[in-house]
C-alpha atoms as a PDB file:
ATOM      1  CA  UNK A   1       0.000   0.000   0.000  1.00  0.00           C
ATOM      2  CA  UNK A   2       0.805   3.615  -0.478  1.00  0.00           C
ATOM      3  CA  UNK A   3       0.105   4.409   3.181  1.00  0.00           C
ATOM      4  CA  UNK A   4       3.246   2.417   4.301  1.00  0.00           C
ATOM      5  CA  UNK A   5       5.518   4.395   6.835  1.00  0.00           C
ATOM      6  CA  UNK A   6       9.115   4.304   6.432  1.00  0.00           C
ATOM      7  CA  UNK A   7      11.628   4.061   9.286  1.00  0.00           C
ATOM      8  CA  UNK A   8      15.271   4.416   9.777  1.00  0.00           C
ATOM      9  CA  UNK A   9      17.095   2.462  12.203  1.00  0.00           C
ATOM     10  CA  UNK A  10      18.988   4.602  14.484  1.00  0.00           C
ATOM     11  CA  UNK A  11      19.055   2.636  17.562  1.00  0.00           C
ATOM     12  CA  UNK A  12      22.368   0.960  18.816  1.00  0.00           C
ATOM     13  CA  UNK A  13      22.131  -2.765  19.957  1.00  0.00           C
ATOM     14  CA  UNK A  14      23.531  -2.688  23.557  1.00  0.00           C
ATOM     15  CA  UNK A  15      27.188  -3.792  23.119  1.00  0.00           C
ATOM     16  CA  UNK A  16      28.516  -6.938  24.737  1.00  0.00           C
ATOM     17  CA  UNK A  17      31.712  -7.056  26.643  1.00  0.00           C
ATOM     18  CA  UNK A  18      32.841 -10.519  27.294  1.00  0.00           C
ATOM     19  CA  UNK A  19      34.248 -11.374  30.821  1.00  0.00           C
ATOM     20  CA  UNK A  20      37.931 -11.951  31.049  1.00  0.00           C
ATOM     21  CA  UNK A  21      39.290 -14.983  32.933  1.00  0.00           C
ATOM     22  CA  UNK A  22      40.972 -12.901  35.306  1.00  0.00           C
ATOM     23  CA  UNK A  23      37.753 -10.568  35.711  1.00  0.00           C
ATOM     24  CA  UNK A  24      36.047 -10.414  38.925  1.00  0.00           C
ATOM     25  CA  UNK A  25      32.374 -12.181  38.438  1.00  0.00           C
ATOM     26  CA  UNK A  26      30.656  -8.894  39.615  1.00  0.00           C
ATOM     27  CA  UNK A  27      32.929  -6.632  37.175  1.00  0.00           C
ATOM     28  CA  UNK A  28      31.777  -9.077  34.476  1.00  0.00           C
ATOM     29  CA  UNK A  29      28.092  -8.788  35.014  1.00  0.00           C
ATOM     30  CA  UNK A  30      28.189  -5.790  35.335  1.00  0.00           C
ATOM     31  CA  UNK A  31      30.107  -5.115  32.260  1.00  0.00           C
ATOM     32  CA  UNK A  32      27.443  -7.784  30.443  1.00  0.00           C
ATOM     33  CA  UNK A  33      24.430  -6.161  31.184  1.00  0.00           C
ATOM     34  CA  UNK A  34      21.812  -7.942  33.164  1.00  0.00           C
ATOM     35  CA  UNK A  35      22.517 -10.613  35.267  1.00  0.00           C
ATOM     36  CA  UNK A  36      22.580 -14.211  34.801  1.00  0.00           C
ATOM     37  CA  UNK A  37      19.271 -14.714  36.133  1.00  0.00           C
ATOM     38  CA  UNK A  38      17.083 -12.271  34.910  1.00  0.00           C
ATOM     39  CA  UNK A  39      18.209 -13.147  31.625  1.00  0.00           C
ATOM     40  CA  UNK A  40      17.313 -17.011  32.512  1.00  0.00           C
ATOM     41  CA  UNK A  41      14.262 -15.663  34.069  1.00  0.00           C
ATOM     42  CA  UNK A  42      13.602 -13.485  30.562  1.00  0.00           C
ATOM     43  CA  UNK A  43      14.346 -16.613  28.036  1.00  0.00           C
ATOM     44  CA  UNK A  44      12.501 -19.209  30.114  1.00  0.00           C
ATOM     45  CA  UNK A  45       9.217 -17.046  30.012  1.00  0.00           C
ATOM     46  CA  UNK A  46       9.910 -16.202  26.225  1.00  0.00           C
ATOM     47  CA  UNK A  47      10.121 -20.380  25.426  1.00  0.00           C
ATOM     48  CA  UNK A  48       7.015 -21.137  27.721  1.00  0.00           C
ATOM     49  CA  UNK A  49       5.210 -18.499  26.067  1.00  0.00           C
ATOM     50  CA  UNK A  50       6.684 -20.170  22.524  1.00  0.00           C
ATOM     51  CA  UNK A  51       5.457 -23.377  23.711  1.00  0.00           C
ATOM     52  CA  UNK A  52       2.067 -22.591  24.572  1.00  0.00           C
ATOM     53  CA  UNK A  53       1.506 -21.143  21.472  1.00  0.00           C
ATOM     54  CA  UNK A  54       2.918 -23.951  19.719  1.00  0.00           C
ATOM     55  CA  UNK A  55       1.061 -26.375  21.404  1.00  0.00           C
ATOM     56  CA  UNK A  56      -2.457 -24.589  21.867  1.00  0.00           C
ATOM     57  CA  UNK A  57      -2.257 -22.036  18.666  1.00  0.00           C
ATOM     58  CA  UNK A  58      -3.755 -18.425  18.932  1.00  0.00           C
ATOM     59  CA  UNK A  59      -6.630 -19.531  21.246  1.00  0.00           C
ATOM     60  CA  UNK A  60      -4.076 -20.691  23.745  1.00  0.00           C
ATOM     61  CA  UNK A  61      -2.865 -16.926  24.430  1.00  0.00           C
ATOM     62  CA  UNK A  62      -4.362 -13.865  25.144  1.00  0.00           C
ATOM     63  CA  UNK A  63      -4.082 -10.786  22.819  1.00  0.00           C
ATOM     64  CA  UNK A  64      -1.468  -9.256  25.606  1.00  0.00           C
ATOM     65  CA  UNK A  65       0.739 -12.481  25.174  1.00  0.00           C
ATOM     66  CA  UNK A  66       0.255 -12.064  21.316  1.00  0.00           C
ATOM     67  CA  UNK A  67       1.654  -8.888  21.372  1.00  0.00           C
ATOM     68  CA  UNK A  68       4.258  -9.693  23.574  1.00  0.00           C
ATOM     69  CA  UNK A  69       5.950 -12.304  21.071  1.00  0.00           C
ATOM     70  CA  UNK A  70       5.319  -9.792  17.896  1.00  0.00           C
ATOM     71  CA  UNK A  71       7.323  -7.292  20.153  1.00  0.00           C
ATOM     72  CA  UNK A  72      10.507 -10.131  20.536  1.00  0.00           C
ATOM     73  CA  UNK A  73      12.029  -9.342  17.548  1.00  0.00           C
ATOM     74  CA  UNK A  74      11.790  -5.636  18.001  1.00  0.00           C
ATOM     75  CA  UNK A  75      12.961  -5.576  21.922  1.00  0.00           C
ATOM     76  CA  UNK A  76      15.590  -8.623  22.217  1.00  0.00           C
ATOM     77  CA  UNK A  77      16.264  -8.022  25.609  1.00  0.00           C
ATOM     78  CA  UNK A  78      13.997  -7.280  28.642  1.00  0.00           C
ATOM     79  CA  UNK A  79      10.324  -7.676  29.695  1.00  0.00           C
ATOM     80  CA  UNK A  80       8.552  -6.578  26.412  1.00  0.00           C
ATOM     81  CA  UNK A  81       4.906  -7.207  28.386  1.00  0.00           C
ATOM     82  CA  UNK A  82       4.534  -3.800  30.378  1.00  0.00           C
ATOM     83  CA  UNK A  83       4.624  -2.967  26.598  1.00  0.00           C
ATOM     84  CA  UNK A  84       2.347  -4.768  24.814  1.00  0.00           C
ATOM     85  CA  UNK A  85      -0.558  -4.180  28.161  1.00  0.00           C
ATOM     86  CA  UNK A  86       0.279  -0.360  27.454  1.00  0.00           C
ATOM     87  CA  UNK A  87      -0.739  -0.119  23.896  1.00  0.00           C
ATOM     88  CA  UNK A  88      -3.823  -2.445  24.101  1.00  0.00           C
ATOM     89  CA  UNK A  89      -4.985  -0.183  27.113  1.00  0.00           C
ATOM     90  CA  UNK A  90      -4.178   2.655  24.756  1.00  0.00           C
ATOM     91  CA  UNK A  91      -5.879   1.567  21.658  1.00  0.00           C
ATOM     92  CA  UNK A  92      -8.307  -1.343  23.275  1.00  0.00           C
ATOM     93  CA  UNK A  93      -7.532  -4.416  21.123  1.00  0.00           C
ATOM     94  CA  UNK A  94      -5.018  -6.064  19.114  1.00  0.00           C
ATOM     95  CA  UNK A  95      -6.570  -4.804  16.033  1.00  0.00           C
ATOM     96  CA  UNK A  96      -6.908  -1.428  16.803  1.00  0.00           C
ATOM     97  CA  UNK A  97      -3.084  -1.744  18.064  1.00  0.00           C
ATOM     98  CA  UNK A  98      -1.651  -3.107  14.688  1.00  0.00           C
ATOM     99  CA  UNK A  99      -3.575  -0.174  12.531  1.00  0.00           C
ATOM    100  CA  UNK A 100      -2.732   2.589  14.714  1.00  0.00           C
ATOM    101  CA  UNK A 101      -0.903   5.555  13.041  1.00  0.00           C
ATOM    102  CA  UNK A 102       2.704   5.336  13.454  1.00  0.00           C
ATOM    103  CA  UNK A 103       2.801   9.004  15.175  1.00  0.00           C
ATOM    104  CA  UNK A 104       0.437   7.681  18.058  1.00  0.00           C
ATOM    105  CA  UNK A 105       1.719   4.548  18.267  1.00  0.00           C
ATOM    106  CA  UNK A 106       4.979   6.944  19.336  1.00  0.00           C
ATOM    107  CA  UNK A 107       2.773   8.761  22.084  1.00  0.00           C
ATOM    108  CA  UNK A 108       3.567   5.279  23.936  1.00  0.00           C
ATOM    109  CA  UNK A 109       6.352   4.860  26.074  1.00  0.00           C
ATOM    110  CA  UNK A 110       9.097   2.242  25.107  1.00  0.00           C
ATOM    111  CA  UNK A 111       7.722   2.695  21.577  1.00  0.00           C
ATOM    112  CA  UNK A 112      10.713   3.411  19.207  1.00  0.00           C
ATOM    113  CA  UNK A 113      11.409   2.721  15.087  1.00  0.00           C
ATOM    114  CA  UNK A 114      11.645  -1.303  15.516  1.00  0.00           C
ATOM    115  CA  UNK A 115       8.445  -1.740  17.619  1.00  0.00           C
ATOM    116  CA  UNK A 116       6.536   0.306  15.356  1.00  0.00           C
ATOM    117  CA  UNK A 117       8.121  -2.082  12.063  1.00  0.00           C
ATOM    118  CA  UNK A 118       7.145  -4.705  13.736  1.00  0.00           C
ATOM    119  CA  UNK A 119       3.804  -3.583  14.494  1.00  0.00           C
ATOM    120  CA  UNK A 120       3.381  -2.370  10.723  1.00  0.00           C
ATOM    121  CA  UNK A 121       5.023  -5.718   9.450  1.00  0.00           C
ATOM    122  CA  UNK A 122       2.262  -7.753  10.592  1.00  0.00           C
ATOM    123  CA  UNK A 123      -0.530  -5.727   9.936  1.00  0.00           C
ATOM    124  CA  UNK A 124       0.805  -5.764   5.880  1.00  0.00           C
ATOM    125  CA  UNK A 125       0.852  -9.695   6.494  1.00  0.00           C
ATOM    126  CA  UNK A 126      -2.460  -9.553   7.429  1.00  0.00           C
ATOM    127  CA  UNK A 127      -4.046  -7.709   4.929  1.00  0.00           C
ATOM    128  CA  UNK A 128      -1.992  -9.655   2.060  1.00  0.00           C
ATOM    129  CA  UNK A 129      -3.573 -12.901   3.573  1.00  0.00           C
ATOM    130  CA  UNK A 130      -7.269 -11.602   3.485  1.00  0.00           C
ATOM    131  CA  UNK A 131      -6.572  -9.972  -0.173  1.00  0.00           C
ATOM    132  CA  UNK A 132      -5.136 -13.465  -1.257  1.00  0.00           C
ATOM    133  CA  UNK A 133      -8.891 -14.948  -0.420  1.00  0.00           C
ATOM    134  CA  UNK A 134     -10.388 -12.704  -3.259  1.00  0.00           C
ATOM    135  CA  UNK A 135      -7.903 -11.247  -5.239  1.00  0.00           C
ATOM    136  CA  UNK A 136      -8.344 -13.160  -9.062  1.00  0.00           C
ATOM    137  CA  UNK A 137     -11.376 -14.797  -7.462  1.00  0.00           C
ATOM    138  CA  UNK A 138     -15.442 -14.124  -8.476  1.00  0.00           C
ATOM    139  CA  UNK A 139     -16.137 -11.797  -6.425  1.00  0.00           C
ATOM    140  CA  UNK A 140     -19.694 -11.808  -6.054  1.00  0.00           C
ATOM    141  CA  UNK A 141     -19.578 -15.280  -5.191  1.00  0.00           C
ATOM    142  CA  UNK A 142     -16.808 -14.841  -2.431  1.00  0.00           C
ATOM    143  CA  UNK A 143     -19.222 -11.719  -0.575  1.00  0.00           C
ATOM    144  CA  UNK A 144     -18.241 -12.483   3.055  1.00  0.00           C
ATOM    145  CA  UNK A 145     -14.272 -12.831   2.126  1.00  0.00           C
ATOM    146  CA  UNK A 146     -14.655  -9.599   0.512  1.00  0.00           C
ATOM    147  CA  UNK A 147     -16.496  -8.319   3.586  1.00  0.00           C
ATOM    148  CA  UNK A 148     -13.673  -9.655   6.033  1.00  0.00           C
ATOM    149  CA  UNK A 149     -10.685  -8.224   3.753  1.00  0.00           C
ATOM    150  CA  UNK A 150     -12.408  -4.795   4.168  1.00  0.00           C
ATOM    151  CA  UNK A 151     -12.496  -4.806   7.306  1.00  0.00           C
ATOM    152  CA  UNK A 152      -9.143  -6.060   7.779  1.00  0.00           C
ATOM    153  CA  UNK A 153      -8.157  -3.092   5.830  1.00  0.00           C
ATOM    154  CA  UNK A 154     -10.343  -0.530   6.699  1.00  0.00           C
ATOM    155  CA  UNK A 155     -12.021  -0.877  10.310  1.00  0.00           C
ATOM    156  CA  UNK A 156      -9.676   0.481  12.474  1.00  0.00           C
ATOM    157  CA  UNK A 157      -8.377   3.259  11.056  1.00  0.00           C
ATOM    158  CA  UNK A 158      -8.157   6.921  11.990  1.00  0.00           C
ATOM    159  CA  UNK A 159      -8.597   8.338   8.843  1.00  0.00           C
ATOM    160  CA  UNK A 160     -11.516   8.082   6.061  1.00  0.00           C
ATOM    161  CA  UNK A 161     -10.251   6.313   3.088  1.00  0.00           C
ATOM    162  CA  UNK A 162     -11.329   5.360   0.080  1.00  0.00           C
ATOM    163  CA  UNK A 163     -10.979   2.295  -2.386  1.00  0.00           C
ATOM    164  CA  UNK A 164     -12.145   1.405  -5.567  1.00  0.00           C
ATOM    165  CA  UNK A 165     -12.578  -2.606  -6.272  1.00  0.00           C
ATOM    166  CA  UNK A 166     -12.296  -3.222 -10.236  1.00  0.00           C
ATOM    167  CA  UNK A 167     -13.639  -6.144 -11.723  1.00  0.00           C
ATOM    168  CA  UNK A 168     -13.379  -7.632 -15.474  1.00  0.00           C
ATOM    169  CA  UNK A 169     -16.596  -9.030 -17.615  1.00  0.00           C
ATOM    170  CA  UNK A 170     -17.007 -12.226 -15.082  1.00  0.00           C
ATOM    171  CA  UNK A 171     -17.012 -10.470 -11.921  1.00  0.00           C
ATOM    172  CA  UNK A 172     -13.409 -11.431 -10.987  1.00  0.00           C
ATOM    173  CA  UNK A 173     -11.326  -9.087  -8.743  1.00  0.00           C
ATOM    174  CA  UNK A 174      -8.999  -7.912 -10.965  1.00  0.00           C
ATOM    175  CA  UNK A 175      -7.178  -4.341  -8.782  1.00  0.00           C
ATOM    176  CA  UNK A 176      -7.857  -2.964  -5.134  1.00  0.00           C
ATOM    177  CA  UNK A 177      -6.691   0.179  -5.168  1.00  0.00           C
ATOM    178  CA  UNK A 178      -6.678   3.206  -2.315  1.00  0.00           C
ATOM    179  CA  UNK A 179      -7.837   6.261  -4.564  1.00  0.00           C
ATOM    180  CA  UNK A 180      -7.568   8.667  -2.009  1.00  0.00           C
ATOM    181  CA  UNK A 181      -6.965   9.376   2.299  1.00  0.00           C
ATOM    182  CA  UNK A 182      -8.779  12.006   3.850  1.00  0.00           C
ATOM    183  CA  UNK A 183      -9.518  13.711   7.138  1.00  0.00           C
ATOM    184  CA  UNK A 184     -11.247  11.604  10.103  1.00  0.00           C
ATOM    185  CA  UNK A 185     -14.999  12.392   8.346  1.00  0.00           C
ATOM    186  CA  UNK A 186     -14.186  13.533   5.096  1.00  0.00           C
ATOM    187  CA  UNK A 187     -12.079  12.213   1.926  1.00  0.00           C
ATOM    188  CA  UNK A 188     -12.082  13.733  -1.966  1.00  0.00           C
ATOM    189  CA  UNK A 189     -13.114  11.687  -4.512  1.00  0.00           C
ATOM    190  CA  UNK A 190     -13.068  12.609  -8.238  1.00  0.00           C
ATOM    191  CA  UNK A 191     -15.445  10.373 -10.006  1.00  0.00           C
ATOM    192  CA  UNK A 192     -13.826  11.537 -13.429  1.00  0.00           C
ATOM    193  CA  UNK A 193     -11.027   9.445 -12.279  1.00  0.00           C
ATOM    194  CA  UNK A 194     -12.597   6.400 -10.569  1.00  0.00           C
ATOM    195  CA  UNK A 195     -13.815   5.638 -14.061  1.00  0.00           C
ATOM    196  CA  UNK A 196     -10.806   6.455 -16.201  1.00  0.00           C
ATOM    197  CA  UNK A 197      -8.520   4.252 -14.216  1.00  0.00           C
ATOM    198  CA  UNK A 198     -11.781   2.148 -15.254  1.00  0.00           C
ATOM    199  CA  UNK A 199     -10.390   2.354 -18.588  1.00  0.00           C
ATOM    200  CA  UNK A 200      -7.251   1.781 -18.307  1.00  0.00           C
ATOM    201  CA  UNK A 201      -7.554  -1.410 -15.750  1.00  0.00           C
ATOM    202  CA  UNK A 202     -10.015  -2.814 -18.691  1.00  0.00           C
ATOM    203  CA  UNK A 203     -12.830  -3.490 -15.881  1.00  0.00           C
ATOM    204  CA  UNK A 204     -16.665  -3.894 -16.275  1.00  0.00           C
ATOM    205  CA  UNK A 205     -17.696  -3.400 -13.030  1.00  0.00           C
ATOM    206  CA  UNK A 206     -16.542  -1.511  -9.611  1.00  0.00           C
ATOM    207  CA  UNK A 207     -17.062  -2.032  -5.807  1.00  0.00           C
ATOM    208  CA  UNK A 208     -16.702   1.311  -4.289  1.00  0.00           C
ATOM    209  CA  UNK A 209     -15.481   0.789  -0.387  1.00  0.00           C
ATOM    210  CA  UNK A 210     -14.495   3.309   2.272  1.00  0.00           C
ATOM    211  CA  UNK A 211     -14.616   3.974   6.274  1.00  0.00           C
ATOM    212  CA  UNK A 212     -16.021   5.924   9.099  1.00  0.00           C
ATOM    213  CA  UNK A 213     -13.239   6.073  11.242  1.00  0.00           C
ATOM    214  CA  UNK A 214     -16.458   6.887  13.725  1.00  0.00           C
ATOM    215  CA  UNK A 215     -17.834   3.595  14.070  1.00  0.00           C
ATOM    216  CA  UNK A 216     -21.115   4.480  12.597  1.00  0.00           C
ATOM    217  CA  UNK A 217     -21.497   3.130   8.939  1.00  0.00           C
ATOM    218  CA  UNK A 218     -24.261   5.503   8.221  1.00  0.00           C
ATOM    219  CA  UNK A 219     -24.070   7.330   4.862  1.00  0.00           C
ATOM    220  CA  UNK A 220     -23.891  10.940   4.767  1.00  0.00           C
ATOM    221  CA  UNK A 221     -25.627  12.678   2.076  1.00  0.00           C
ATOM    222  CA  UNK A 222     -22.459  13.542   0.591  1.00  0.00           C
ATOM    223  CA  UNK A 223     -21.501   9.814   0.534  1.00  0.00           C
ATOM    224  CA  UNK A 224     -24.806   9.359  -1.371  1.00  0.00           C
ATOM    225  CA  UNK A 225     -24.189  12.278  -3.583  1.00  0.00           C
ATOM    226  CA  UNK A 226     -20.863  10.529  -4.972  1.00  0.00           C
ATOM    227  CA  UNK A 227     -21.917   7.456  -5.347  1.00  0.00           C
ATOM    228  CA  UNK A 228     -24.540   8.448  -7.813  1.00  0.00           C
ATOM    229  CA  UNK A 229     -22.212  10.991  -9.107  1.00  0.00           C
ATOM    230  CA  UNK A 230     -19.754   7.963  -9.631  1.00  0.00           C
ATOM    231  CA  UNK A 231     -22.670   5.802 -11.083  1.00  0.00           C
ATOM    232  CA  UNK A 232     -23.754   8.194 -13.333  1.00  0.00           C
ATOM    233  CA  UNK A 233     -20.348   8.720 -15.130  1.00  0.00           C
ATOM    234  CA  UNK A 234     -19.506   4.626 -15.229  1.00  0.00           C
ATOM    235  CA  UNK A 235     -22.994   4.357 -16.506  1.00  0.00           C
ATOM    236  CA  UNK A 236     -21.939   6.403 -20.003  1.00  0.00           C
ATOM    237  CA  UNK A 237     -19.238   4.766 -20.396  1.00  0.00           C
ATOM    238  CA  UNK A 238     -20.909   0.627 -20.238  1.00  0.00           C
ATOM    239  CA  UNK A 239     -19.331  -0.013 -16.462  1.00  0.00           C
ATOM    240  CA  UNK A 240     -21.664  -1.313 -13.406  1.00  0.00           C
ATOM    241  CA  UNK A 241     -21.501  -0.318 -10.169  1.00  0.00           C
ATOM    242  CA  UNK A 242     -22.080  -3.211  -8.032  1.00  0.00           C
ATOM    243  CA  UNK A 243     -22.336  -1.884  -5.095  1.00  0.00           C
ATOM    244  CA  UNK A 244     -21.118   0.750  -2.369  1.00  0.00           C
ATOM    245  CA  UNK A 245     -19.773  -0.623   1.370  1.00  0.00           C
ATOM    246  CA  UNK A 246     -19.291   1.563   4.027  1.00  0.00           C
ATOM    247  CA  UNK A 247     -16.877   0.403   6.624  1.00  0.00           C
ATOM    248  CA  UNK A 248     -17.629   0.985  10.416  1.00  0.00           C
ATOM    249  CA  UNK A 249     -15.946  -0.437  13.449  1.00  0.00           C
ATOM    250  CA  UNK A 250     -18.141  -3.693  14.227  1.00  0.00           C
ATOM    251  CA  UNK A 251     -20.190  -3.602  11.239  1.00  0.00           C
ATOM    252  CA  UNK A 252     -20.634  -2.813   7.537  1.00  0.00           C
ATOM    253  CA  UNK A 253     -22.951  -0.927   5.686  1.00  0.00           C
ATOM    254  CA  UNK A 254     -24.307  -1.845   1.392  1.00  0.00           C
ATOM    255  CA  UNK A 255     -25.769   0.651  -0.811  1.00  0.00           C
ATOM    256  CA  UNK A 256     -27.978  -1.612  -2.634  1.00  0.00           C
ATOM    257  CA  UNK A 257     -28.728  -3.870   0.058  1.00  0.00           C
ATOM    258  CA  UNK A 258     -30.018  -0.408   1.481  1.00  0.00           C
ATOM    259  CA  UNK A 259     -32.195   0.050  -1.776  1.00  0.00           C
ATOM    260  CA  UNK A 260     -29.461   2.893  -2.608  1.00  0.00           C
ATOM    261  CA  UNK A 261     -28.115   0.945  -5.854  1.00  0.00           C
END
């Protein structure tokens, strides 16, 4: 996606200085880092963690203990679960964790560059692996996949957004493509160029999608005006609209199921 951040790694691995033969055993600890058994303590809580997951799956671990292992890579050494309670009582779920902007995910203390990578890595995972269930598939025959991939994408964030869907001659999802970010209740669309990208994708038929970072997926009139403002220009030109989702927090809302379309 467009939207990605970028980060630069500025942050300096604590150095390890190996303890001499001849070193006192308190010098060398000290000159280590932590001692021997909080780091025991830290990797035998890492591997039970590990091998509860591995054992039970997701369902075996709560979201905090999730979090926690995403945050390993990021924070190799000490207790990364004050962390991962902090941001879920910041942002109230997983979810909401993973999509949050990068700038308030820095509001956090003990956030830094590589937590908020990590955090962004697996969020792209995630919506790659609920594209993958409808990209180059029928889409009108894969509705609720195409329901859960939006709000993958969509739900949680902070900022309206909007997406276009194309589809060729048998309905197949053919692009997904962000046509524009806007404010937290507004975003500009240009329905001259929903249509010509239309063109040049080849498609027969769009899915307009887009959020309200509010919760409520309750169409505006404005939302209403550009759909048929969109429909109206793809109708000249031979392309359907199939319909128009609105994206809310727990819930989703269709134009033509809503007599709309």
């Amino acid at each position: 996606m467009s939207d990605q951040p970028s980060f630069s790694f500025g942050e300096v691995s604590p150095r390890f200085v190996p303890a001499k033969a001849d070193m006192p055993r308190s010098a060398a600890r000290k000159a280590g880092g932590p001692s021997t058994g909080a780091e025991l303590h830290r990797h035998a809580h890492r591997d039970r963690l590990r091998q509860r997951f591995t054992d039970g799956g997701a369902e075996a671990v709560p979201d905090y203990e999730l979090l926690e292992m995403i945050l390993y890579r990021a924070l190799p050494r000490g207790d990364t679960k004050p962390l991962a309670k902090a941001l879920l009582k910041r942002f109230g779920d997983l979810n909401h964790v993973l999509a949050a902007p990068p700038a308030r995910l820095k509001e956090v203390e003990g956030v830094g560059e590589r937590v908020i990578f990590e955090l962004k890595l697996i969020e792209a995972v995630g919506h790659r692996m609920a594209r993958a269930r409808v990209l180059k598939k029928p889409i009108l025959s894969s509705w609720d996949a195409l329901l859960e991939y939006c709000q993958t994408a969509m739900a949680h964030r902070d900022l309206e957004q909007f997406r276009v869907l194309y589809l060729d001659r048998k309905n197949v999802l053919i692009a997904d493509e962000a046509q524009a970010d806007g404010t937290v209740d507004h975003v500009p669309v240009y329905p001259r160029e929903v249509v010509k990208r239309a063109l040049e994708l080849n498609a027969s038929a769009l899915i307009l999608v887009h959020n309200h970072p509010s919760g409520d997926p309750s169409p505006s009139q404005a939302d209403i005006d550009m759909t048929f403002a969109i429909r109206d220009a793809a109708h000249v030109l031979g392309l359907v609209i199939h319909d128009h989702l609105i994206i809310g927090k727990a819930r989703e809302l269709s134009f033509r199921s809503e007599g709309y379309l």
